[in-house]
Protein backbone atom coordinates (compact mmCIF):
# COMPACT_ATOMS: atom_id res chain seq x y z
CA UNK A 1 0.00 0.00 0.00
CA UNK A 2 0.89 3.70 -0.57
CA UNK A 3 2.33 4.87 2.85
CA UNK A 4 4.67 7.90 3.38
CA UNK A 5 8.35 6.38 4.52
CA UNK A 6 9.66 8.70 7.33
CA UNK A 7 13.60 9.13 8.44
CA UNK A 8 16.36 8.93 6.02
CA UNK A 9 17.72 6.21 4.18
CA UNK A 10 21.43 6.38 2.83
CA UNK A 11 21.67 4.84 -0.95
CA UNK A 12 23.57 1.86 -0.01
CA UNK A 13 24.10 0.68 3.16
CA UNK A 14 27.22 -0.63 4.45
CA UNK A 15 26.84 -4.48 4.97
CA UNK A 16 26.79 -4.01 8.27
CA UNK A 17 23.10 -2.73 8.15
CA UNK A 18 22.31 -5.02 5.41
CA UNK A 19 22.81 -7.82 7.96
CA UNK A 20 22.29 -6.59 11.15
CA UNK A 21 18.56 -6.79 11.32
CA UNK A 22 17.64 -9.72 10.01
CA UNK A 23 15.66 -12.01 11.78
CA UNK A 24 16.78 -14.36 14.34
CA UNK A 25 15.99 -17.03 12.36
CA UNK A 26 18.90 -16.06 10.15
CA UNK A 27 20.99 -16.63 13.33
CA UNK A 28 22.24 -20.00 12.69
CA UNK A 29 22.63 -19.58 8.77
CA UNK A 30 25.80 -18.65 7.26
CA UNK A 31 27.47 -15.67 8.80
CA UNK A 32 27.67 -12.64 6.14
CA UNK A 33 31.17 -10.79 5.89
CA UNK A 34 30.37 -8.30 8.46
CA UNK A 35 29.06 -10.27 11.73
CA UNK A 36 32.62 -11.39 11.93
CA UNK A 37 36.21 -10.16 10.95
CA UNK A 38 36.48 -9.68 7.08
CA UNK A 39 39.90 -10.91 6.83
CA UNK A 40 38.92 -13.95 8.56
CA UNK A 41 35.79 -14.69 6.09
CA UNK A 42 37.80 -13.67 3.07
CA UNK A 43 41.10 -15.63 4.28
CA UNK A 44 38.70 -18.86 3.50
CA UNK A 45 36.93 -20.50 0.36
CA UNK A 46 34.22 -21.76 3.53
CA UNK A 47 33.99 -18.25 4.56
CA UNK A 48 33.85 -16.82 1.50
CA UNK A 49 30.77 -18.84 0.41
CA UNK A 50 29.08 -18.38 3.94
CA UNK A 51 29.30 -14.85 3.19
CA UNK A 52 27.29 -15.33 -0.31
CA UNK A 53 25.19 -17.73 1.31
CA UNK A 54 24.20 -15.08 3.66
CA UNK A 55 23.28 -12.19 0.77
CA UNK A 56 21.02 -15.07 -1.60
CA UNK A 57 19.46 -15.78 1.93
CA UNK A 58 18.50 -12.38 2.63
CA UNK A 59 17.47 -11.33 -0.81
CA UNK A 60 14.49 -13.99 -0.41
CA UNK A 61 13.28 -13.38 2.93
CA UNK A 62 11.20 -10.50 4.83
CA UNK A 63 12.95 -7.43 4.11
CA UNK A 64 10.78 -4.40 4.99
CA UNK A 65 7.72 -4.63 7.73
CA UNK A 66 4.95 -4.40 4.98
CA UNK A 67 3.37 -7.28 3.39
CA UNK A 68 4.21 -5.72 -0.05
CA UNK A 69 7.60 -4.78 0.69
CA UNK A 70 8.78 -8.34 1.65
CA UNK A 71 12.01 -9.07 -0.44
CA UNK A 72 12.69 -9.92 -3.78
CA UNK A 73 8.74 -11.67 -4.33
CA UNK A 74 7.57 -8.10 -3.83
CA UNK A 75 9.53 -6.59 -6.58
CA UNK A 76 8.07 -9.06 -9.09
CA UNK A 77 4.67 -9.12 -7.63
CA UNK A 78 4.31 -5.12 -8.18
CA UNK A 79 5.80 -5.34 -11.55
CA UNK A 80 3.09 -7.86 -12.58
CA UNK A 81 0.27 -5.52 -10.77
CA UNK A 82 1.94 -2.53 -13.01
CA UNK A 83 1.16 -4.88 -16.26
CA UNK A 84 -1.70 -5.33 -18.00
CA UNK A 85 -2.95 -9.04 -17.91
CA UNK A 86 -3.33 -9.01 -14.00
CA UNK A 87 -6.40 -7.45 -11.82
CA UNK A 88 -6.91 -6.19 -8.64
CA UNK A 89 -10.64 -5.40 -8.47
CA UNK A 90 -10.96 -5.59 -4.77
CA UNK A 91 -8.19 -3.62 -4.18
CA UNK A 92 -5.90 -4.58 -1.30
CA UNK A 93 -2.04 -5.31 -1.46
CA UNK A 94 -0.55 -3.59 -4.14
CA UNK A 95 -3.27 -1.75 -5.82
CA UNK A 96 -1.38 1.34 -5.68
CA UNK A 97 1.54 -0.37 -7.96
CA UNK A 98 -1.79 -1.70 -10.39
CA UNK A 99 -3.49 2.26 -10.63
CA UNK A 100 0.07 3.06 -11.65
CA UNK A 101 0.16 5.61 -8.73
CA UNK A 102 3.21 4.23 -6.79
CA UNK A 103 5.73 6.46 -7.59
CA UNK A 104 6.29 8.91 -5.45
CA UNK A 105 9.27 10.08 -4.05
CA UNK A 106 8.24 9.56 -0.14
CA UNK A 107 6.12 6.32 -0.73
CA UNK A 108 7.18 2.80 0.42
CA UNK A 109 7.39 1.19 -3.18
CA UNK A 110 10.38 3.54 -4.00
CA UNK A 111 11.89 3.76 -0.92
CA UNK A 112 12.44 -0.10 -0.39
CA UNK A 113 13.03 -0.68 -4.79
CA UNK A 114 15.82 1.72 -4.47
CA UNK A 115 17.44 0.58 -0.90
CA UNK A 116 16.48 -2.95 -1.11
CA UNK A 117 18.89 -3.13 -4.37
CA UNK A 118 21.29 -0.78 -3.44
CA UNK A 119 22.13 -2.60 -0.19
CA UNK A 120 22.88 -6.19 -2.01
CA UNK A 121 24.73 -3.95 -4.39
CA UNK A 122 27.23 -3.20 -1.30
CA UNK A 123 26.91 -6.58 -0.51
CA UNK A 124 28.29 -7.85 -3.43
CA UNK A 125 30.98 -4.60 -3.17
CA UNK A 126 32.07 -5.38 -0.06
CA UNK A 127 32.59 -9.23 -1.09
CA UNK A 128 34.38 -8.16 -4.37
CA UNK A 129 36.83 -5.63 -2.16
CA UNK A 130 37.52 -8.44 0.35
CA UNK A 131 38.40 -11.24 -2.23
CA UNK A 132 40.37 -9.05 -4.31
CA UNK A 133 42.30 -8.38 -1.29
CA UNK A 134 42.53 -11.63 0.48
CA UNK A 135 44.74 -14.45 -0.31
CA UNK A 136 42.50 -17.37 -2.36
CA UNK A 137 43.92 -19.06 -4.91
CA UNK A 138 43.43 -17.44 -8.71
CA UNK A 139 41.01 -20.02 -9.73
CA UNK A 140 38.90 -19.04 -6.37
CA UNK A 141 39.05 -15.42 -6.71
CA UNK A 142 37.75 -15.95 -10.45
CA UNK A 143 34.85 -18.00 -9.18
CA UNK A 144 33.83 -16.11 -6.10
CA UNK A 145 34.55 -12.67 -8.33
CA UNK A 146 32.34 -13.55 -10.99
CA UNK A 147 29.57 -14.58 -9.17
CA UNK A 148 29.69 -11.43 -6.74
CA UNK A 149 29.62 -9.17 -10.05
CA UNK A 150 27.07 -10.94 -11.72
CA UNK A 151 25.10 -10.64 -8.30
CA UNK A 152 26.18 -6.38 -8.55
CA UNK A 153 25.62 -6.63 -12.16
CA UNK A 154 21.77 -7.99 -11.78
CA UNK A 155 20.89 -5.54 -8.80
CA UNK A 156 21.70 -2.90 -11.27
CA UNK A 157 19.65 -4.12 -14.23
CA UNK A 158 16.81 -4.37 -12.18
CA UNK A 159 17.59 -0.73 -10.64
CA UNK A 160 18.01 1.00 -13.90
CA UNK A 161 14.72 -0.60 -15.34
CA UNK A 162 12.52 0.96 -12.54
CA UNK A 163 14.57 4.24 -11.60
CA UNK A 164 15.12 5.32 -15.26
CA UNK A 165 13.98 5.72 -18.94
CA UNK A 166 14.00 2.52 -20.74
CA UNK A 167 17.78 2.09 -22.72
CA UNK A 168 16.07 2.43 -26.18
CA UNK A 169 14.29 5.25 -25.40
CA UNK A 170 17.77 7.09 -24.71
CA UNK A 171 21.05 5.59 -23.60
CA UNK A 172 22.37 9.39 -22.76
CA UNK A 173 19.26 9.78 -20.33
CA UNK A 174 19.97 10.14 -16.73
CA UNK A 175 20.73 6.41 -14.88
CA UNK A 176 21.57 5.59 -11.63
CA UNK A 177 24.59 6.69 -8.69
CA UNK A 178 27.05 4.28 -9.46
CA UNK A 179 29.38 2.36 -6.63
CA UNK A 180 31.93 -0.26 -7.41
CA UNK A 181 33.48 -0.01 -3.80
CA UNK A 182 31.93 -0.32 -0.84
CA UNK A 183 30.31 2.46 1.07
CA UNK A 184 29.42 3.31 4.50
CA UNK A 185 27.18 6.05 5.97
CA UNK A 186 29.54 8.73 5.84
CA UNK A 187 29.89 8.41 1.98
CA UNK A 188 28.91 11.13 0.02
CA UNK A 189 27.17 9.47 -2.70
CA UNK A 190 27.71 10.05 -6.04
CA UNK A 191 25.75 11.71 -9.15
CA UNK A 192 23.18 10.15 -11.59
CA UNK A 193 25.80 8.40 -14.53
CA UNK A 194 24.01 7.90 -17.74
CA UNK A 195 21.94 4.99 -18.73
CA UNK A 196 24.29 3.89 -20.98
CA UNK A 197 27.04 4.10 -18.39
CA UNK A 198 25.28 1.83 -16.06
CA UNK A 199 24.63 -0.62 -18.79
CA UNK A 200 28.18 -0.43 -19.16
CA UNK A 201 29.06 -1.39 -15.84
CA UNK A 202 26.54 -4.19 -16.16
CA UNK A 203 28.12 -6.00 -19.33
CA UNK A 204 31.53 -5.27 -17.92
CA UNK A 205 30.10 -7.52 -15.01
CA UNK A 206 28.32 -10.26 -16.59
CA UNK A 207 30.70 -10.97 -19.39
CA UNK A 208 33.41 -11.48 -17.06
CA UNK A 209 31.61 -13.45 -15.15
CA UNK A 210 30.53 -15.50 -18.44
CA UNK A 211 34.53 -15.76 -18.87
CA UNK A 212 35.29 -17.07 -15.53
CA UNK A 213 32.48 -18.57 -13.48
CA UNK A 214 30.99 -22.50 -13.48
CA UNK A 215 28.08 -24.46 -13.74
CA UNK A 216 28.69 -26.59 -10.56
CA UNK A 217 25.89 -25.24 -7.54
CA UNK A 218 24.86 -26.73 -4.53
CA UNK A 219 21.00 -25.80 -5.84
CA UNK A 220 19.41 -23.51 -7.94
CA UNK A 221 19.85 -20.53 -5.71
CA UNK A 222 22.88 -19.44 -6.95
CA UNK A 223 23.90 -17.52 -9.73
CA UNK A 224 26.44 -19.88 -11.75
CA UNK A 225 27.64 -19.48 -15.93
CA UNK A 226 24.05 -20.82 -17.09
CA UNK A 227 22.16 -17.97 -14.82
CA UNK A 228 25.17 -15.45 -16.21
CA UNK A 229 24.19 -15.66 -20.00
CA UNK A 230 20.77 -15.55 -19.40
CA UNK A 231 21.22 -12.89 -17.99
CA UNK A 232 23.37 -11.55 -20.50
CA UNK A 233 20.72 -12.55 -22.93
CA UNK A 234 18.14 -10.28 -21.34
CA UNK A 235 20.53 -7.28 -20.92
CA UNK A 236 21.87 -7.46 -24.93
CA UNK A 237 17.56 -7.84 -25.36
CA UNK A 238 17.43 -4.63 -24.25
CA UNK A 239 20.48 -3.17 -25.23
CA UNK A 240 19.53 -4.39 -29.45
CA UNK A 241 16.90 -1.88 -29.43
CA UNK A 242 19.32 0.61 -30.27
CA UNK A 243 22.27 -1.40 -31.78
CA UNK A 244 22.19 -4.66 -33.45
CA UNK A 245 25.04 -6.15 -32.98
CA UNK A 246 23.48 -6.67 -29.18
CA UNK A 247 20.76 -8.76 -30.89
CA UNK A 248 23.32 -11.23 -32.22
CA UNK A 249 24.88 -11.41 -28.37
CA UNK A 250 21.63 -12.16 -27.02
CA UNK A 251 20.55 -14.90 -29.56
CA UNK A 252 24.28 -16.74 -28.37
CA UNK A 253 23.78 -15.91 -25.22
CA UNK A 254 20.29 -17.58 -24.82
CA UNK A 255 20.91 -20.55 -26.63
CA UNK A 256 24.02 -20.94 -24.34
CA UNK A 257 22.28 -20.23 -21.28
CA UNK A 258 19.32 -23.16 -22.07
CA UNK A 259 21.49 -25.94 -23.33
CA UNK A 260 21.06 -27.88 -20.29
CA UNK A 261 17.23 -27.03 -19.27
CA UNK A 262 15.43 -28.48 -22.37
CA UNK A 263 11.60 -27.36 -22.84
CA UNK A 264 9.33 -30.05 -20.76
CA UNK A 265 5.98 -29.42 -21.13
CA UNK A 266 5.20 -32.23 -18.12
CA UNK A 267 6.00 -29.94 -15.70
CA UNK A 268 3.46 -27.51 -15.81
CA UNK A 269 1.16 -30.33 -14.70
CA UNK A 270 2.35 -29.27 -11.25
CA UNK A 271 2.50 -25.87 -9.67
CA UNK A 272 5.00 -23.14 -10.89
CA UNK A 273 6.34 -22.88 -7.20
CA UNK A 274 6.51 -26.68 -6.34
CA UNK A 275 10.12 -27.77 -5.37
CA UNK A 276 11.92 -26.76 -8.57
CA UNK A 277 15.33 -28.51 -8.15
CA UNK A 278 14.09 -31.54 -9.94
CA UNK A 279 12.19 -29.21 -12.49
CA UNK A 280 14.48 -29.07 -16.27
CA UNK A 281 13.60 -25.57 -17.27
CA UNK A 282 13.97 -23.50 -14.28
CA UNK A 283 17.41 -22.27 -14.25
CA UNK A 284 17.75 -19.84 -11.42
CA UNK A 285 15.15 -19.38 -8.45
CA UNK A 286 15.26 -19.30 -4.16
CA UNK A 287 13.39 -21.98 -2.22
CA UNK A 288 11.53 -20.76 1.08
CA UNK A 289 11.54 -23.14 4.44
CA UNK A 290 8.55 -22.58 6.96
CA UNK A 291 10.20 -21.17 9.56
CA UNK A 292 12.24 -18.78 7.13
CA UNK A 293 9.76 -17.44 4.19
CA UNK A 294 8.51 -14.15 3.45
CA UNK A 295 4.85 -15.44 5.15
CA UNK A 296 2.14 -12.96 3.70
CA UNK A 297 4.12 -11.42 1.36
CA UNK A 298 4.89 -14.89 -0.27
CA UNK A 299 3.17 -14.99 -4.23
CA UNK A 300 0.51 -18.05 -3.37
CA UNK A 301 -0.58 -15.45 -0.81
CA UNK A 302 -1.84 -13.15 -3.76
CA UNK A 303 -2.87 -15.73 -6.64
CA UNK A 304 -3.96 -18.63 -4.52
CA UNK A 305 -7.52 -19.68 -4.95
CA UNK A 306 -7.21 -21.54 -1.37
CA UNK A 307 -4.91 -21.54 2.31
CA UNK A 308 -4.46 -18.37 3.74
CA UNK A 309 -3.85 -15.33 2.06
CA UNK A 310 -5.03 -11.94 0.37
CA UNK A 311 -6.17 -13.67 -2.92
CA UNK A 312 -6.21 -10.10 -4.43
CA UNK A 313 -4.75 -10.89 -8.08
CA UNK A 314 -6.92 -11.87 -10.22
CA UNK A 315 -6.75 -12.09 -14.05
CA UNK A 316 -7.63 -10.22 -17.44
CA UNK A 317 -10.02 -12.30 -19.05
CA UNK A 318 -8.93 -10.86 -22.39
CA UNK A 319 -5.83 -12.68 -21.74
CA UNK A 320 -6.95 -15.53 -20.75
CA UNK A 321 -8.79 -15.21 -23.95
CA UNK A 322 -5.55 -15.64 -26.01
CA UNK A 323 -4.67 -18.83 -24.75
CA UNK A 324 -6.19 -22.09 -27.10
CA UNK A 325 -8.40 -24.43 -25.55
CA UNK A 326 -5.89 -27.37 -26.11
CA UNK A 327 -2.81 -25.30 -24.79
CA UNK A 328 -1.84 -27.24 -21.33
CA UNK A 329 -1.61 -23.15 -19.56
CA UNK A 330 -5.18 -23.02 -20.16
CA UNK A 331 -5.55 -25.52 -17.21
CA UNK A 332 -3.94 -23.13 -14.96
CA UNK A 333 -7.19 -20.73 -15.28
CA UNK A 334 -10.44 -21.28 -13.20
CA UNK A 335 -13.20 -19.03 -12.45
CA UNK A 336 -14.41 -18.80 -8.76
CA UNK A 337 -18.35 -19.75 -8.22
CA UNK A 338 -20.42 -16.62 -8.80
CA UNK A 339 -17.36 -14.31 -8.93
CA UNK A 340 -17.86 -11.14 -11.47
CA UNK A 341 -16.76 -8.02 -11.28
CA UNK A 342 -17.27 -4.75 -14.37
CA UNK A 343 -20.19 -7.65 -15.65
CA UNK A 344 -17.25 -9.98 -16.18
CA UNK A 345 -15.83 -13.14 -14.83
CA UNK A 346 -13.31 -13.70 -12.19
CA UNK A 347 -10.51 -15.65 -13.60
CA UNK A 348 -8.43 -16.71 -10.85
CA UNK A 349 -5.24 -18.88 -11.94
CA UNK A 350 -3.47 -21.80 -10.00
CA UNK A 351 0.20 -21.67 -11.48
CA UNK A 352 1.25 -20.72 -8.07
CA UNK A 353 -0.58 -23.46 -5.97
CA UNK A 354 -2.57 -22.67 -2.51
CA UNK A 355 -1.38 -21.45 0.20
CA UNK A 356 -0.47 -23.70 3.02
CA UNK A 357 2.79 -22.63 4.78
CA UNK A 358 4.32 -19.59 2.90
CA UNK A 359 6.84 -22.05 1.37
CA UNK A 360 6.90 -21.15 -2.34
CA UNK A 361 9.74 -21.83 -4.96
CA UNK A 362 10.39 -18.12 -5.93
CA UNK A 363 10.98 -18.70 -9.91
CA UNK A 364 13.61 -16.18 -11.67
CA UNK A 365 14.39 -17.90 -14.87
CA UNK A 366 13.65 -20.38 -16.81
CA UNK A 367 14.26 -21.90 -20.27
CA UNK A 368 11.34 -20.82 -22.20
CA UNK A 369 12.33 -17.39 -21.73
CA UNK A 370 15.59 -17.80 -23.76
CA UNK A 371 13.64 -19.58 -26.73
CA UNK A 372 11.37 -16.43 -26.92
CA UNK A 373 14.95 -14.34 -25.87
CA UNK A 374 16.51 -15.32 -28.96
CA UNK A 375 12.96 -15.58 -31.47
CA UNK A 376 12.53 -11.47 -31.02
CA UNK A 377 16.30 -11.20 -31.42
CA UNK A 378 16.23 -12.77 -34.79
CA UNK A 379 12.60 -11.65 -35.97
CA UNK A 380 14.48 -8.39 -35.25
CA UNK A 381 17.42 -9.33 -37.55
CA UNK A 382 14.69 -10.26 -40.15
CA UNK A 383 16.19 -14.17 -39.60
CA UNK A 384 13.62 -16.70 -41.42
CA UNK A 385 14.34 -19.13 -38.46
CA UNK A 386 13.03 -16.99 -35.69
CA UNK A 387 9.30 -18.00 -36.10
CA UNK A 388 10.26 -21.51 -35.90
CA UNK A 389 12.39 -21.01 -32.24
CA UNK A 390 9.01 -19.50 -31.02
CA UNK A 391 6.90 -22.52 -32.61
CA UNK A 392 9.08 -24.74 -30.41
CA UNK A 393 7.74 -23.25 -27.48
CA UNK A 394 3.76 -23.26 -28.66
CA UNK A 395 4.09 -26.62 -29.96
CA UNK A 396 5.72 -27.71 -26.59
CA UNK A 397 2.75 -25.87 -25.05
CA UNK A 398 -0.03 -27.12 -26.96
CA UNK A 399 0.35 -30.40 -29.19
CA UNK A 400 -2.36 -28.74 -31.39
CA UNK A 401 -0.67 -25.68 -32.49
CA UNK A 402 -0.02 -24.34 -35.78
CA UNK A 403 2.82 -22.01 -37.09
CA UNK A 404 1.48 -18.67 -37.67
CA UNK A 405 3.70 -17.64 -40.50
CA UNK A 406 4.04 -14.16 -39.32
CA UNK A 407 6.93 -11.98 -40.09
CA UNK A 408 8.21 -8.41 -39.64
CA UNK A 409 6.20 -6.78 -36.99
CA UNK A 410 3.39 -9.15 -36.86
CA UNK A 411 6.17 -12.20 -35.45
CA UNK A 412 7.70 -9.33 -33.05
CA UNK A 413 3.97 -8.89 -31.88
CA UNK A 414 3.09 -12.63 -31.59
CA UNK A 415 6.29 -12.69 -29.62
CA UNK A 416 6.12 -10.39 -27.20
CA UNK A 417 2.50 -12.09 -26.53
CA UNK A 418 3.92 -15.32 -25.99
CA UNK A 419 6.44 -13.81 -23.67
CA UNK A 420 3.43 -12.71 -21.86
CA UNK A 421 1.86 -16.02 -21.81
CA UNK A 422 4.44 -18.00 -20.97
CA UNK A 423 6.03 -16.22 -18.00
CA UNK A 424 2.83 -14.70 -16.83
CA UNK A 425 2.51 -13.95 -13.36
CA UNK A 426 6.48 -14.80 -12.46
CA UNK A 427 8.97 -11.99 -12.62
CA UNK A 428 6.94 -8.85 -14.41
CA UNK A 429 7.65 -9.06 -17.76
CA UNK A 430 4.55 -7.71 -19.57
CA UNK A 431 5.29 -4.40 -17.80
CA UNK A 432 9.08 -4.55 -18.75
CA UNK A 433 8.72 -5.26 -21.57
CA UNK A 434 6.39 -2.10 -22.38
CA UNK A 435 9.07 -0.16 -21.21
CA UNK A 436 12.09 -1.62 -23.11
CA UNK A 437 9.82 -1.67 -26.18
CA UNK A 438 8.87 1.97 -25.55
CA UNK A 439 5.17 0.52 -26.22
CA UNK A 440 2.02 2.51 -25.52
CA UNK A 441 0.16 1.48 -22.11
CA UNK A 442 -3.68 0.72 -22.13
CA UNK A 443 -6.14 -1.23 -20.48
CA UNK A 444 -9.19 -2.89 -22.05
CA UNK A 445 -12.54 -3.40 -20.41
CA UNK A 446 -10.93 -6.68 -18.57
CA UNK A 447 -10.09 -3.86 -15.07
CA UNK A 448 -12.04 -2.01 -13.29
CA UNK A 449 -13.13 1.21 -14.53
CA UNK A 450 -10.55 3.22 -12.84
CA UNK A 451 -7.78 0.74 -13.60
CA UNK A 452 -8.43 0.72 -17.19
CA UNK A 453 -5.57 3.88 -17.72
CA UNK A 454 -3.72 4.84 -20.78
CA UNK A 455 -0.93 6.57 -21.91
CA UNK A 456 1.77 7.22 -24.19
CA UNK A 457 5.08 5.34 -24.77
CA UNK A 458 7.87 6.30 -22.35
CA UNK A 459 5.12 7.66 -20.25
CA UNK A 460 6.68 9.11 -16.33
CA UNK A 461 4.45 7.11 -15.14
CA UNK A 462 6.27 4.08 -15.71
CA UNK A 463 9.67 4.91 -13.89
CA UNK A 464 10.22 5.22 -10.25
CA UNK A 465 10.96 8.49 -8.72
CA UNK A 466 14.20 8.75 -6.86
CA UNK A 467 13.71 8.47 -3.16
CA UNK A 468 13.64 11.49 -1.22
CA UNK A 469 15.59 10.07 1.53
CA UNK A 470 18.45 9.71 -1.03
CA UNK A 471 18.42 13.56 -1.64
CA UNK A 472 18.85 14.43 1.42
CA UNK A 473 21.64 11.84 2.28
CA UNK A 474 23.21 12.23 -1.00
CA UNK A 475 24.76 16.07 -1.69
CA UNK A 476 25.94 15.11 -4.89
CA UNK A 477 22.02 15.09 -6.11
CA UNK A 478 20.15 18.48 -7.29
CA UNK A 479 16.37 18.77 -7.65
CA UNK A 480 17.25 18.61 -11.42
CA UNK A 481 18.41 14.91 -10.88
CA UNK A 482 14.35 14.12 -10.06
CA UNK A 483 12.49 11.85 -12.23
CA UNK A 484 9.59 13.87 -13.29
């Protein structure tokens, strides 16, 4: 909900504060860098990884002491109520984010975005400063390096895709402060560096860490070389709006990234957030244990149709319109007795399961999104084989479906729909991708009246304000650096 945040809020918390509050449930997991002597968790490979362990534990758990401001769930959760195919008609959690009227510089949404990110970006500072430093064997300091910068390098993407103007709009826009070294609370801060700057630092990041990390993980959690070029392939997505030569990256990138999580339709028989370690095409996501989840602000919570929970999010029907009867997502729909709402039907959808104990897989990638990664990349290029790489993922869908034939900006359309489809509900990419496409936003007749909003491509109202908090803490800001 739209609250005012009081006190002040430096950009990027030393790790100290990162750390420091979290719950004492966190007690007995691995020590971060800061709860004991750096040069005794960076003298060790052990310590090292406790310390990561730490930041990937944090990142999924209750963050902030608002249901809607509960770690990294929360971030995807608004982003899908800020899209178009999901619903909030009786309001609750969130329906500020879905009436687009969340942006503010002294609300909650932008305070915890910008902190929330900014603090794991220290994080991953602090553990980039302290194995540079320390005394690991090259191969180790490779590993542990390129996983900490692909963690920085991440925090940033998702950072520069709320706080500024989509890259394609105008990579010489105003970005983000940028830190490579750690900070404390008597930093300074630094100015806004361009878009393009920021996307600079990000490639700089993830490439190296394509270069130098594995694909060996304990479990899905972490980031390893597979979760590295997808998300390179996401980033060079973006990035081939403008220039080309991106689009090529991103089609090697993808296919790359999914060589080992083949398309398995069987799978979506079961719930999206069922234990995923076992699951082929998810890639990268962060389980939750009962006694350390995010409890309300977990995502069954908000789609479930049973448990315990808000079960606020409902869904378009005009979407759910797009989907064929034989396509095996169309199971995932269901329509609550006697619910209506504007004269038209509740759809409610069970991808997420019920709730039961606030234990949900929290998805972040998966396979199909590096097909559809790499069909817009080439439908861009005007390659004849990028309607077949999306057919691969319909036809592994539904058994019954036929090749459209589209091309030019008819495939890019059915594309971007199928992106839609497919990840619908998991990590907010119908919004994003509005943005990145500089797309028009509207609303059909499937909202509520006063949810059914349009406006213009590269609209404000798609792009976080800067917090207030970081104006006054940071001197190097002037009211010019707002978003307006």
């Amino acid at each position: 909900m739209k609250n005012i945040v009081k006190g002040t809020l430096f950009v990027a918390f030393a790790s100290s504060v990162l750390f420091s509050g979290c719950k004492k449930s966190f007690l007995e997991e691995p020590k971060p860098a800061t709860a004991v002597s750096a040069v005794d968790v960076f003298a060790t490979e052990a310590g090292v990884r406790a310390n990561l362990s730490g930041m990937y534990r944090v990142l999924r758990t209750q963050y902030g002491s608002s249901t809607d401001v509960w770690g990294i769930a929360s971030v995807n959760l608004a982003r899908e109520a800020k899209g178009l195919d999901v619903g909030l008609p009786d309001g609750n959690w969130y329906n500020f984010d879905y009436l687009q009227d969340n942006r503010e510089p002294t609300f909650r949404r932008v305070s915890f975005t910008w902190n929330f990110f900014y603090d794991f970006i220290n994080a991953s500072n602090v553990v980039i400063d302290g194995v540079e430093k320390g005394n690991l064997s090259a191969t180790a300091k490779a590993q542990f390096l390129s996983e900490a910068r692909a963690f920085r390098a991440w925090c940033y993407f998702e950072l520069v895709r709320e706080f500024a103007h989509s890259y394609s709009e105008n990579p010489n826009g105003p970005g983000l402060p940028i830190y490579t070294t750690p900070t404390t609370a008597a930093t300074t801060g630094n100015p806004r560096s361009k878009i393009g700057e920021v996307y600079k630092l990000i490639l700089s990041d993830l490439e190296y860490a394509a270069a130098n990390s594995g694909t060996s993980r304990g479990i899905k959690d972490v980031i390893n070389k597979d979760v590295v070029n997808g998300l390179l392939a996401r980033v060079y997505l973006e990035m081939g709006m403008v220039d080309n030569s991106y689009l090529t990256k991103a089609i090697a990138a993808a296919q790359v990234a999914r060589a080992s999580y083949p398309l398995t339709v069987s799978e979506l028989s079961t719930t999206m957030t069922s234990d995923f370690s076992a699951k082929k095409e998810v890639m990268w996501g962060f389980p939750q244990a009962a006694d350390q989840t995010t409890y309300y602000g977990t995502p069954s919570a908000f789609w479930g149709t049973s448990g315990t929970g808000y079960f606020n999010f409902f869904v378009d029907p005009n979407f759910v319109a797009q989907f064929s009867a034989t396509d095996v997502r169309t199971s995932k729909f269901v329509t609550p007795a006697g619910a209506t709402y504007v004269g038209i039907k509740k759809y409610k959808t069970t991808k997420f399961g019920t709730t039961t104990n606030f234990t949900d897989f929290l998805v972040m990638m998966r396979s199909p999104e590096m097909y559809l990664i790499e069909a817009e990349a080439k439908a861009r290029l005007n390659d004849p084989t990028a309607g077949s790489v999306l057919f691969a993922v319909q036809k592994n869908r539904d058994a019954s479906a036929v090749a459209s034939g589209n091309t030019g900006t008819a495939l890019i359309n059915e594309i971007l729909l199928e992106r839609r489809k497919e990840l619908f509900g998991e990590i907010g990419i119908g919004f994003l991708d509005i943005k990145r496409c500089n797309l028009p936003f509207s609303r059909s007749n499937g909202h509520v009246v006063s949810a059914q909003l349009s406006f213009p491509a590269n609209s404000n109202r798609l792009t976080l304000k800067i917090p207030q908090a970081e104006f006054d803490s940071n001197k190097a800001l002037t009211v010019a650096d707002q978003n307006q």
